[in-house]
Protein backbone atom coordinates (compact mmCIF):
# COMPACT_ATOMS: atom_id res chain seq x y z
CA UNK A 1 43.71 -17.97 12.77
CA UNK A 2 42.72 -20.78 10.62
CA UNK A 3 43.97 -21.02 7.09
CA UNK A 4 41.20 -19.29 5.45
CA UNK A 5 41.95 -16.00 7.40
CA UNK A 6 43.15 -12.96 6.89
CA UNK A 7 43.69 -9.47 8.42
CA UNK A 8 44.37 -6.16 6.03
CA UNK A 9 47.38 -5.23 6.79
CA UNK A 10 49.77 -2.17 7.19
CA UNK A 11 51.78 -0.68 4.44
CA UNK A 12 55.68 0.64 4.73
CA UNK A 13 56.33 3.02 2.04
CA UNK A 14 59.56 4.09 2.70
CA UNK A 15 61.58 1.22 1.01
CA UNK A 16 59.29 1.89 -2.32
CA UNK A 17 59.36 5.14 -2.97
CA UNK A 18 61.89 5.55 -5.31
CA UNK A 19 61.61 2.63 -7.19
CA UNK A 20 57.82 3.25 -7.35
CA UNK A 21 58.58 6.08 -9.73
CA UNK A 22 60.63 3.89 -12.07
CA UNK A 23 58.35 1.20 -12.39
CA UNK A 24 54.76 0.58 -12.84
CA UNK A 25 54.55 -2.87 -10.70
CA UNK A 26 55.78 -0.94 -7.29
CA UNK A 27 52.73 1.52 -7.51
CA UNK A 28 51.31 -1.93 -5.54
CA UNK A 29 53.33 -1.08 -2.76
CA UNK A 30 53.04 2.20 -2.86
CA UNK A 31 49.77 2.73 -2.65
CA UNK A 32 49.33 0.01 0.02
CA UNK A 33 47.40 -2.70 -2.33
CA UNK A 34 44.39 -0.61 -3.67
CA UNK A 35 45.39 2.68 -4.36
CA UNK A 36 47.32 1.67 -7.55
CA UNK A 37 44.27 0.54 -8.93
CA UNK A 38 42.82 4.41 -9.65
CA UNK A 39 45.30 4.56 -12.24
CA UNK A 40 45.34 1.10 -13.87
CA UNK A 41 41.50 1.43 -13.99
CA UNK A 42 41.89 4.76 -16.37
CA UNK A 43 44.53 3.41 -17.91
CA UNK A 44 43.26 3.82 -21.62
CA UNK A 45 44.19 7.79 -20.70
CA UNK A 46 48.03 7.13 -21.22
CA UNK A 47 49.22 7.46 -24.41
CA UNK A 48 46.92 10.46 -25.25
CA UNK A 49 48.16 12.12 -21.87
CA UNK A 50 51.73 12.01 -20.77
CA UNK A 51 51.58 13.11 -17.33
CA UNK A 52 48.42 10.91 -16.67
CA UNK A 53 51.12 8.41 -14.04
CA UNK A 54 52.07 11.23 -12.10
CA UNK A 55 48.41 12.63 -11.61
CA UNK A 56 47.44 9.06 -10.88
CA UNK A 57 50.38 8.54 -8.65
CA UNK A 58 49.07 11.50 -6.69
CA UNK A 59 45.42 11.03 -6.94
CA UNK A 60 45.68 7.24 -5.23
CA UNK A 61 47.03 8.97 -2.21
CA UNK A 62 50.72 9.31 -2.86
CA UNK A 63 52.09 8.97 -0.05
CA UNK A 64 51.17 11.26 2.69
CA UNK A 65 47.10 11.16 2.03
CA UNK A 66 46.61 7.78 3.30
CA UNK A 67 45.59 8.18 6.84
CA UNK A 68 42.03 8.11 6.23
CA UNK A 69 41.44 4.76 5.41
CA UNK A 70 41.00 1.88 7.97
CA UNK A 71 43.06 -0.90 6.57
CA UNK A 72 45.48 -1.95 9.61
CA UNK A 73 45.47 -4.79 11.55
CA UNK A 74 44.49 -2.26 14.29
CA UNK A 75 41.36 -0.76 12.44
CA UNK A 76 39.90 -3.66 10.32
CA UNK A 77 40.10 -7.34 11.30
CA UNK A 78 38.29 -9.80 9.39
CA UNK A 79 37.43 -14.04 8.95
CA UNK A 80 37.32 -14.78 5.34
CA UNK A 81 36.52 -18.73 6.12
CA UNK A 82 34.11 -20.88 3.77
CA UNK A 83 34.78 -20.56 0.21
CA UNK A 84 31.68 -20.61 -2.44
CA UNK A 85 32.70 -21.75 -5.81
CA UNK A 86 32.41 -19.81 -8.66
CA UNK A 87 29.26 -19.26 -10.42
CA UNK A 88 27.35 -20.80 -7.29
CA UNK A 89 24.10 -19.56 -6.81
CA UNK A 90 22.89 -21.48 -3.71
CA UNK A 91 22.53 -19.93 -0.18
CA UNK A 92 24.70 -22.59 1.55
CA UNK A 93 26.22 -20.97 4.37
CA UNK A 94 29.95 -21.94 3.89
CA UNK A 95 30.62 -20.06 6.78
CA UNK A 96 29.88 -20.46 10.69
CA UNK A 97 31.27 -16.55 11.78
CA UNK A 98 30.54 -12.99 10.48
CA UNK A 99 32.78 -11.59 8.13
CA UNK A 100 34.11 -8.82 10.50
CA UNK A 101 35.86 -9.83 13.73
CA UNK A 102 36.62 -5.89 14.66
CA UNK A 103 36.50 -2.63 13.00
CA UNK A 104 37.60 0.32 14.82
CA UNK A 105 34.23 2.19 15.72
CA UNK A 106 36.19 4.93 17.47
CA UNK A 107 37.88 5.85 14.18
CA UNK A 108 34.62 5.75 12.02
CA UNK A 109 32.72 8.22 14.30
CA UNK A 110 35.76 10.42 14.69
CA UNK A 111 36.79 10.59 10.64
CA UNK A 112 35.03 13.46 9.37
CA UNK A 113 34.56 11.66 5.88
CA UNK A 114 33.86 8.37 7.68
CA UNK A 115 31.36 9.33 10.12
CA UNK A 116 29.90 11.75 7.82
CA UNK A 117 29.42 9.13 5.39
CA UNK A 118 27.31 6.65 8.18
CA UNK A 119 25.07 9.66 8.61
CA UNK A 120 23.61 8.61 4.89
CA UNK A 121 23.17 5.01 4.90
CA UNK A 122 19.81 5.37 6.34
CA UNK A 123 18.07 7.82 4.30
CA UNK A 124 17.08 5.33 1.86
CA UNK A 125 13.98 3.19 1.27
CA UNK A 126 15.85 0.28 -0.07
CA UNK A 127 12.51 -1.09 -2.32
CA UNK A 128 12.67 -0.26 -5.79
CA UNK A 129 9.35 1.18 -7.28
CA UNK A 130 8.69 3.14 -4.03
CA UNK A 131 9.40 6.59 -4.61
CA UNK A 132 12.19 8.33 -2.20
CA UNK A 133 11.31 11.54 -0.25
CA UNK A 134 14.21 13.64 0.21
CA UNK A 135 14.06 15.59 3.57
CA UNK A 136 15.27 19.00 4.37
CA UNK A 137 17.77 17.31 6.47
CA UNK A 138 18.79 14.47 4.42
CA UNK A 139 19.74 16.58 1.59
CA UNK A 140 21.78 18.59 4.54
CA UNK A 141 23.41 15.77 5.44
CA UNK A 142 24.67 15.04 1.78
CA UNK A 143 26.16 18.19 1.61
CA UNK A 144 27.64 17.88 4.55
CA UNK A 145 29.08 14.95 3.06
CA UNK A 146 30.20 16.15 0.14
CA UNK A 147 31.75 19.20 2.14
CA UNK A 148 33.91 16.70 3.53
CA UNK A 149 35.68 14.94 1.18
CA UNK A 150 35.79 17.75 -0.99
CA UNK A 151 38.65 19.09 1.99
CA UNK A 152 40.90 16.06 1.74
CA UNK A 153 43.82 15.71 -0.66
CA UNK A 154 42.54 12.64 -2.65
CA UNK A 155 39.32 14.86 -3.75
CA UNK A 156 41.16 17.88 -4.43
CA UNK A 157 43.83 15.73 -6.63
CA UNK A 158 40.79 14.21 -8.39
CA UNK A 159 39.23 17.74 -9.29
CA UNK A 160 42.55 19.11 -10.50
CA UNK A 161 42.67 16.07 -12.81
CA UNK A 162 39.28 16.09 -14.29
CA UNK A 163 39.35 19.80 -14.72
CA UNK A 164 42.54 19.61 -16.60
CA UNK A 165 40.28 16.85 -18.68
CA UNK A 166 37.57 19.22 -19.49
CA UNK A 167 35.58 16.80 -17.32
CA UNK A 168 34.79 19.25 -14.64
CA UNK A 169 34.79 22.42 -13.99
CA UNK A 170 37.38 24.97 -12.12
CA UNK A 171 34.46 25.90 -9.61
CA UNK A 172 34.42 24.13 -6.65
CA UNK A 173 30.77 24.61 -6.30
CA UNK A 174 30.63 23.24 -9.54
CA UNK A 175 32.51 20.68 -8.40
CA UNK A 176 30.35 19.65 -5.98
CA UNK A 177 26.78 20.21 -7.91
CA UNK A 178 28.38 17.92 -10.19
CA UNK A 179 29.17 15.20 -7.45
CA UNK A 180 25.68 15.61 -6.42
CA UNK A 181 23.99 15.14 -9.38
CA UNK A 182 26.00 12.02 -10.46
CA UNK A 183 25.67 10.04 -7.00
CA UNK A 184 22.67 12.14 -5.42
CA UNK A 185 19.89 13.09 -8.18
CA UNK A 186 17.05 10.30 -7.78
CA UNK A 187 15.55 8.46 -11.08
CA UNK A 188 13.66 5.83 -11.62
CA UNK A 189 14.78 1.85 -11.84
CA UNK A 190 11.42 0.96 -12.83
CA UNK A 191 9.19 2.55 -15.52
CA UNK A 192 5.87 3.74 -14.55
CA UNK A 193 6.84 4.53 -11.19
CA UNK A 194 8.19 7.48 -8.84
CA UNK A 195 12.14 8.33 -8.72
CA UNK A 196 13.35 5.32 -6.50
CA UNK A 197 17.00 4.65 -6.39
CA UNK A 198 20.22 6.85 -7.16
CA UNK A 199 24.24 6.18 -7.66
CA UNK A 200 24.58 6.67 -3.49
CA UNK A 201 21.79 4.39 -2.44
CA UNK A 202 22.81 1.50 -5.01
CA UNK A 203 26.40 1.69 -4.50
CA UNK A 204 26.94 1.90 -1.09
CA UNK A 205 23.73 1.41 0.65
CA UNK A 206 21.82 -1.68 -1.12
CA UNK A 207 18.60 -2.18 -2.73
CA UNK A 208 15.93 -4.86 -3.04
CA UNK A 209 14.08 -5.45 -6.36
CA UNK A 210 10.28 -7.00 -5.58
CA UNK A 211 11.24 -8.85 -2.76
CA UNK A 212 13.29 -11.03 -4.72
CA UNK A 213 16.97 -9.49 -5.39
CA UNK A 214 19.43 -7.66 -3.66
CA UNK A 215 20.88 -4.78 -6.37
CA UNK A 216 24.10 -3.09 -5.01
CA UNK A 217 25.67 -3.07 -2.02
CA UNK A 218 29.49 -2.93 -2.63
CA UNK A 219 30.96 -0.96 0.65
CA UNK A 220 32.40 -2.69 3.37
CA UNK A 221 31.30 -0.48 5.84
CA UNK A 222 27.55 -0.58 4.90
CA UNK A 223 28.51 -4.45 5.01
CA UNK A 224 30.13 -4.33 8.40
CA UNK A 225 27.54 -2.46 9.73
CA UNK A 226 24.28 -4.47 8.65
CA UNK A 227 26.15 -7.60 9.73
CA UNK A 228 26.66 -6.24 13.63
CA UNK A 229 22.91 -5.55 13.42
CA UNK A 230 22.12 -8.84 12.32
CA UNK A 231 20.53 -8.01 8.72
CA UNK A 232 23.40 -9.40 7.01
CA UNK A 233 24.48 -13.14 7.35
CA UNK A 234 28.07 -13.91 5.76
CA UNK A 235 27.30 -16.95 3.53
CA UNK A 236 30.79 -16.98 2.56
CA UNK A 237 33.90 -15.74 0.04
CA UNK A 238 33.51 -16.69 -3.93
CA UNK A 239 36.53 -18.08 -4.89
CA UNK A 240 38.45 -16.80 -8.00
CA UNK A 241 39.41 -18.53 -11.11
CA UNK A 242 41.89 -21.54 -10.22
CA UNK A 243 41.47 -20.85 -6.45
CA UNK A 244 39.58 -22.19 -3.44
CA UNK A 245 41.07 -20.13 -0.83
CA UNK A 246 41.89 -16.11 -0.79
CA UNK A 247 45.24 -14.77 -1.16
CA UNK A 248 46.42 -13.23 1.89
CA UNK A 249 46.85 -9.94 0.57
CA UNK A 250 43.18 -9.84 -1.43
CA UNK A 251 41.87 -6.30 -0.72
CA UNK A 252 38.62 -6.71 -2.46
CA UNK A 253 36.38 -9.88 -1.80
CA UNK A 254 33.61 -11.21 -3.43
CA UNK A 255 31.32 -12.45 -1.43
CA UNK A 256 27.45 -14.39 -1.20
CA UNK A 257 25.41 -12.85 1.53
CA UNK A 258 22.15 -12.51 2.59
CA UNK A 259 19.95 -9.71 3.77
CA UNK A 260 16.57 -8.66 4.36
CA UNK A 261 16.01 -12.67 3.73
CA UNK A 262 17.10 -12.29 0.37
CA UNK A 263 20.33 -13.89 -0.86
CA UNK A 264 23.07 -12.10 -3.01
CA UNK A 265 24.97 -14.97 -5.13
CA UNK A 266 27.76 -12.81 -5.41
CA UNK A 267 28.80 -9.21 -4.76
CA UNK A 268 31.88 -7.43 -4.29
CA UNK A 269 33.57 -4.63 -2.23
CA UNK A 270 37.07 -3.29 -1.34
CA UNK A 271 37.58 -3.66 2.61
CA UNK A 272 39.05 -0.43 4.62
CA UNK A 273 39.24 2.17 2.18
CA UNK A 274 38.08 5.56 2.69
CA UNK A 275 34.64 6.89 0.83
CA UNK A 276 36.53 9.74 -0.96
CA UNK A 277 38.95 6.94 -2.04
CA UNK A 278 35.73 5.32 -3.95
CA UNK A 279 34.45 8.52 -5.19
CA UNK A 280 37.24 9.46 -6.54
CA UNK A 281 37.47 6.47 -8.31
CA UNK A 282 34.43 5.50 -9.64
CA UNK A 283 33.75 9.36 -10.78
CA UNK A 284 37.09 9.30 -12.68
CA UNK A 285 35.59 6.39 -14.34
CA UNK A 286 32.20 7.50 -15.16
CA UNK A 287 33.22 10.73 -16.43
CA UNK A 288 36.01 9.33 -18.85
CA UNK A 289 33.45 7.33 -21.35
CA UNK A 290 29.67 8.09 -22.11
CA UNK A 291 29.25 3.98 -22.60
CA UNK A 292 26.78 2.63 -20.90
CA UNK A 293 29.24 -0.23 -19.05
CA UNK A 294 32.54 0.73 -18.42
CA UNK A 295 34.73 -2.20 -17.84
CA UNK A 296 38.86 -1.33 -17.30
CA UNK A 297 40.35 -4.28 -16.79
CA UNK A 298 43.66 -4.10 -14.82
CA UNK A 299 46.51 -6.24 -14.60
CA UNK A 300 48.94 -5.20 -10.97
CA UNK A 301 51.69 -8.17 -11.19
CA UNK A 302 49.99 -11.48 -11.08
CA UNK A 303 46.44 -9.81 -10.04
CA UNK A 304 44.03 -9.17 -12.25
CA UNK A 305 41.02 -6.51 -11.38
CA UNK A 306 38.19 -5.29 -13.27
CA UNK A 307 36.43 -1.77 -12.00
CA UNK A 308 33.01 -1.77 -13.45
CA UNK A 309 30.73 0.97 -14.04
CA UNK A 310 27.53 1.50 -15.12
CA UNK A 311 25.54 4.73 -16.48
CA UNK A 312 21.49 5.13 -15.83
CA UNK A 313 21.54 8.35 -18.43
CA UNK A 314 23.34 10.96 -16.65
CA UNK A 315 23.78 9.86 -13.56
CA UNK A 316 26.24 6.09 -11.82
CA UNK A 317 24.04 3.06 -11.87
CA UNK A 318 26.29 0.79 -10.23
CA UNK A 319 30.20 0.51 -9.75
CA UNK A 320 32.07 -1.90 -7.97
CA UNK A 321 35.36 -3.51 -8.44
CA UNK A 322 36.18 -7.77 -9.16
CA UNK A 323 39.11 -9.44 -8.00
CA UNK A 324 39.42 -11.69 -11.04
CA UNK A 325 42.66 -14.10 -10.83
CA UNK A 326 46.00 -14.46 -9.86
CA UNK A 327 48.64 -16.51 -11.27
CA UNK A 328 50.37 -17.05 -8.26
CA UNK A 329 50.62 -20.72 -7.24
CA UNK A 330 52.91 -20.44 -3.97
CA UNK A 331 49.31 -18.62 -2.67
CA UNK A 332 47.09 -21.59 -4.22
């Protein structure tokens, strides 16, 4: 492994869990790098509600719900070599290998929210300004989808939170309408033409505008994916203020890419986490502030992370997370 690589690696709680509860900084350990982050990026919640750590400390997963992610050494193995600087917005590949070495195939097929989750990313036609056609089945399949992330602990946390909120309601089928109409419920990118994109598609699937931009695309597993079937080409990470190599512990990369022939200058994902983990997170998020951007910036020791949403009316235009800087020089 050269000097530019990395592997995500496995988390021991059981030397943090105590001191996790006395101090903000060890929710980092915790939560095994990203989980933390669902409670820094609501963080503007605190002072009006007390208990808002607690709930958070549950909702990222604390401890037990963890085991649906794929973020060991043994699941998710990956080459981050061939930094782009900064604010670079030419395809120069920077780097010779795909981004993934291995990802556990096995457990994506045989995770119900995982493989459920795959069964989506091609019901999309990724053009904006064609209209989608929903099909009998497809609309099945979200449901089914839904269904099963609704049963694990992380969703279930989330709902108790935003109901207590007044952000959702007590239902579960409300719940889940609700879900479906923020991520699911098609409208239109461009004006003048048929409903074309939704909160799903642009998120986690990708879209191309005119043949000439890639919109969205910020999950690693779509990423992994399109890159084993040759769509994607790697290009390269983007390297963060004051740095030209990645931290060894960086859960969320930015990256320049290309696909479909078109280049993306820079996007960003997290790497192994589950899909309920990013629902749950970007929902919180969308639901807490009727702005159209929602920026929380976060600050977890010397790492600095921004979780960015965006609303089209009622429903997520975008959300991703950026990995913005760290002060830590022995990592430089």
């Amino acid at each position: 492994m050269n000097e530019y690589s990395k592997s995500v690696k496995p988390v021991d709680f059981s030397r943090t869990i105590h001191r996790a509860l006395q101090s903000y900084r060890y929710l980092l350990y915790i939560c095994g790098y990203l989980y933390p982050w669902t409670m820094f990026a609501v963080r503007s919640q605190m002072d009006a509600d007390p208990n808002f750590i607690s709930r958070a400390l549950q909702i990222c997963g604390y401890p037990q719900n963890m085991s649906a992610d794929l973020r060991s050494d043994a699941d998710t193995n990956f080459e981050k070599a061939g930094f782009v600087q900064q604010g670079s917005s030419i395809a120069r590949d920077s780097a010779s290998e795909p981004l993934f070495r291995y990802v556990n195939e096995k457990r994506l097929k045989s995770t119900k929210t995982f493989a459920a989750f795959v069964s989506l990313l091609d019901n999309y036609e990724t053009s904006t300004g064609v209209a989608e056609v929903v099909t009998p089945q497809e609309m099945a399949e979200n449901n089914r989808f839904l269904d099963a992330i609704l049963e694990t602990e992380v969703m279930k946390l989330t709902h108790q939170y935003l109901v207590r909120k007044n952000w959702s309601k007590p239902s579960l089928n409300d719940f889940k309408s609700q879900l479906y109409d923020i991520w699911f419920q098609l409208y239109t990118r461009e004006a003048g033409k048929g409903p074309d994109s939704c909160g799903f598609e642009h998120v986690f699937v990708g879209e191309t505008k005119h043949g000439k931009e890639i919109l969205g695309l910020h999950n690693w597993v779509q990423f992994y994916l399109q890159e084993k079937h040759k769509q994607i080409d790697y290009k390269g990470y983007v390297a963060r203020r004051n740095k030209s190599r990645s931290d060894e512990d960086d859960q969320v990369l930015s990256l320049q890419f290309s696909w479909k022939g078109l280049v993306k200058p820079v996007g960003s994902t997290f790497i192994g986490v589950s899909p309920e983990f990013e629902f749950a997170l970007y929902t919180i998020i969308f639901l807490q502030s009727q702005e159209r951007v929602t920026r929380e910036m976060v600050q977890i020791e010397e790492y600095e992370l921004q979780i960015v949403v965006y609303r089209h009316g009622k429903y997520i235009g975008t959300a991703y997370p950026v990995l913005l800087s760290s002060n830590n020089e022995d990592l430089y």
